[in-house]
Protein backbone atom coordinates (compact mmCIF):
# COMPACT_ATOMS: atom_id res chain seq x y z
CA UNK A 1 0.00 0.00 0.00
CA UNK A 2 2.76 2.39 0.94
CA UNK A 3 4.56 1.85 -2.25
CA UNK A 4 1.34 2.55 -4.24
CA UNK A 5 1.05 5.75 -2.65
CA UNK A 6 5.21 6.57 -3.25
CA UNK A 7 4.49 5.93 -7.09
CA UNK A 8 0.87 7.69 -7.14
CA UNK A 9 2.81 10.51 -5.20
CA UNK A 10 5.94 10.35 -7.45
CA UNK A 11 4.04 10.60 -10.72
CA UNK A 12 1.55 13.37 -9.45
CA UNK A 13 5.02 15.30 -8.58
CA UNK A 14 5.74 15.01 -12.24
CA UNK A 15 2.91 16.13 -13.36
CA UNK A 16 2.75 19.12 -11.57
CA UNK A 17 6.93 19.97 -12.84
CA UNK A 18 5.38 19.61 -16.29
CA UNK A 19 2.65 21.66 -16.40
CA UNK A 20 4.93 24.59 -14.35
CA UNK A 21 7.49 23.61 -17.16
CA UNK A 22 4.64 23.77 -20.10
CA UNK A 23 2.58 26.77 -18.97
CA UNK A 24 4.95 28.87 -16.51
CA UNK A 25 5.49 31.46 -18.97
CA UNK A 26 2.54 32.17 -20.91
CA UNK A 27 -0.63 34.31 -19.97
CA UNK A 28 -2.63 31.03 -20.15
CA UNK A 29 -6.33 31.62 -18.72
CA UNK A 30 -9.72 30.15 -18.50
CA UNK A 31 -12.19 32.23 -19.66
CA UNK A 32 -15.01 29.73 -19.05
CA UNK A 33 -17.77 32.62 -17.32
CA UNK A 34 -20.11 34.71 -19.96
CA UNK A 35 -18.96 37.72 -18.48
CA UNK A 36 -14.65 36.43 -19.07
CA UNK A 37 -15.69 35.53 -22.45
CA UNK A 38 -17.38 38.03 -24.06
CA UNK A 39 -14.98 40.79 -22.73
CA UNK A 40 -11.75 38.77 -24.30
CA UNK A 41 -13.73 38.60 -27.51
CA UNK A 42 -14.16 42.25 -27.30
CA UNK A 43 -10.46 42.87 -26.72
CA UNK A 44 -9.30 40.82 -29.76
CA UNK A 45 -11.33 42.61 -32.08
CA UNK A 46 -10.41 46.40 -33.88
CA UNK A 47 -11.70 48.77 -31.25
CA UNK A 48 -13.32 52.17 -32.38
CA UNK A 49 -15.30 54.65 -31.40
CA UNK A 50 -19.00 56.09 -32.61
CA UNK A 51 -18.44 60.32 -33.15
CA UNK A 52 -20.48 61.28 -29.73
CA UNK A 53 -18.45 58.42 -27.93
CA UNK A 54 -15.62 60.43 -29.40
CA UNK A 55 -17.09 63.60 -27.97
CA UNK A 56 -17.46 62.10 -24.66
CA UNK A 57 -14.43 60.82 -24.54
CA UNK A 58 -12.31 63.77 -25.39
CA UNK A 59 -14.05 66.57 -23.03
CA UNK A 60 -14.52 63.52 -19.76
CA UNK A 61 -11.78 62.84 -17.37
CA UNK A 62 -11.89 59.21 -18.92
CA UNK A 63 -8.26 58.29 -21.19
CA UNK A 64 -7.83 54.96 -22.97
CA UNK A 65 -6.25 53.04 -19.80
CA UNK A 66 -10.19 53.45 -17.97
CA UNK A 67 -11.70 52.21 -21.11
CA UNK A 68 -9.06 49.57 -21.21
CA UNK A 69 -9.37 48.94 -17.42
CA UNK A 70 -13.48 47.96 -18.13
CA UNK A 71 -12.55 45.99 -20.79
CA UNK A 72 -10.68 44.08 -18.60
CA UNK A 73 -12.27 44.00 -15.08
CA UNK A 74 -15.93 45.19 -16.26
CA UNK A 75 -19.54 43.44 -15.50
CA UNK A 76 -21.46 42.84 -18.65
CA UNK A 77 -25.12 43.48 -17.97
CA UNK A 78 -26.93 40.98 -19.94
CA UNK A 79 -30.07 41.78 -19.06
CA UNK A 80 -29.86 45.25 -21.35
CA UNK A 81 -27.47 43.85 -23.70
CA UNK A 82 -28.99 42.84 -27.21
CA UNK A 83 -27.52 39.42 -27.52
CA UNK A 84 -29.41 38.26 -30.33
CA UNK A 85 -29.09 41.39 -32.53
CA UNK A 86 -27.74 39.88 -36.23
CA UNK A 87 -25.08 40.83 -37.44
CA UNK A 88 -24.13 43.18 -34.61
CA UNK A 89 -24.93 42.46 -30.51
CA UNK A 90 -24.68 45.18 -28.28
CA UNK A 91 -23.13 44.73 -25.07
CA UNK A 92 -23.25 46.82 -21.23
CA UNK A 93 -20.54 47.11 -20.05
CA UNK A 94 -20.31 48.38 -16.22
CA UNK A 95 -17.03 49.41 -14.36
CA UNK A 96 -15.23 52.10 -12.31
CA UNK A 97 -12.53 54.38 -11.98
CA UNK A 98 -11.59 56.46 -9.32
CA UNK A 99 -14.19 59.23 -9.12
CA UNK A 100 -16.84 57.60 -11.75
CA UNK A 101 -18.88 54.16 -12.44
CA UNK A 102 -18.41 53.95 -16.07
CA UNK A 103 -20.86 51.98 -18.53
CA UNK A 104 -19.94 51.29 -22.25
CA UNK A 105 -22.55 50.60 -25.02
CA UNK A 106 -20.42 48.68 -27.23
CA UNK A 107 -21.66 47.27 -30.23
CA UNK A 108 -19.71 44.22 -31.62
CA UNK A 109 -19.37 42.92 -34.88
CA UNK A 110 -17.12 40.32 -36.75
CA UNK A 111 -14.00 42.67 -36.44
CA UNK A 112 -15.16 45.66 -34.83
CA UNK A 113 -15.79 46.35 -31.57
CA UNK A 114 -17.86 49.76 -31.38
CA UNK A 115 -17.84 51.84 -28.53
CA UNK A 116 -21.36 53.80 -29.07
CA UNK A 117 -22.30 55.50 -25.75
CA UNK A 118 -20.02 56.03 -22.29
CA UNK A 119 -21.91 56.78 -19.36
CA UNK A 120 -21.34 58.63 -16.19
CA UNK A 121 -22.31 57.97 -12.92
CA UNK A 122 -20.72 60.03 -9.99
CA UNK A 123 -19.41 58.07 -7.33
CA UNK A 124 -20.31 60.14 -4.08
């Protein structure tokens, strides 16, 4: 029994070596959630912006690191995203920075991703 256990133990060891060895220097992730999913897709396609997103986004304390920041760490709201829009779904987006909750209407497509509205909400 012990000497099952030594070779069970011995060969799990190995294992784990391996997979260190294998995956120790990439950015491997799981994006198995909704939410994880649909925000990678949106940051692998050609991001733009609609002309009052633009607007918005040139006279707002928000820069292309807060927008990037969502993108990363931001709640989709599913419930008032249009999911099942052809050819183009539309997507919530919710996050924060440091003095504002920020929501992006972005509307994706096969290889856009279209920022249409930012939203404001002060944080008091």
């Amino acid at each position: 029994m012990k000497h099952r256990f030594a070779l069970y133990g011995f060969g799990f060891a190995i294992g784990i070596l391996l997979v260190i060895f294998f995956l120790g220097g990439k950015k491997a992730a799981c994006n198995w959630m909704p939410n994880d999913r649909m925000l990678k897709i949106i940051r692998s396609k050609d991001l733009q912006y609609s002309s009052s997103a633009f607007d918005i986004y040139n006279t707002s304390k928000v820069d292309s690191t807060d927008i990037s920041q969502i993108l990363i760490n931001g709640e989709i709201n599913f419930s008032k995203s249009n999911v099942k829009n052809n050819p183009c779904r539309r997507y919530l987006i919710n996050g924060a920075n440091q003095q504002k909750d920020i929501s992006l209407q972005i509307q994706l497509c096969d290889s856009i991703a279209t920022v249409q509205e930012i939203l404001f909400k002060e944080i008091n």
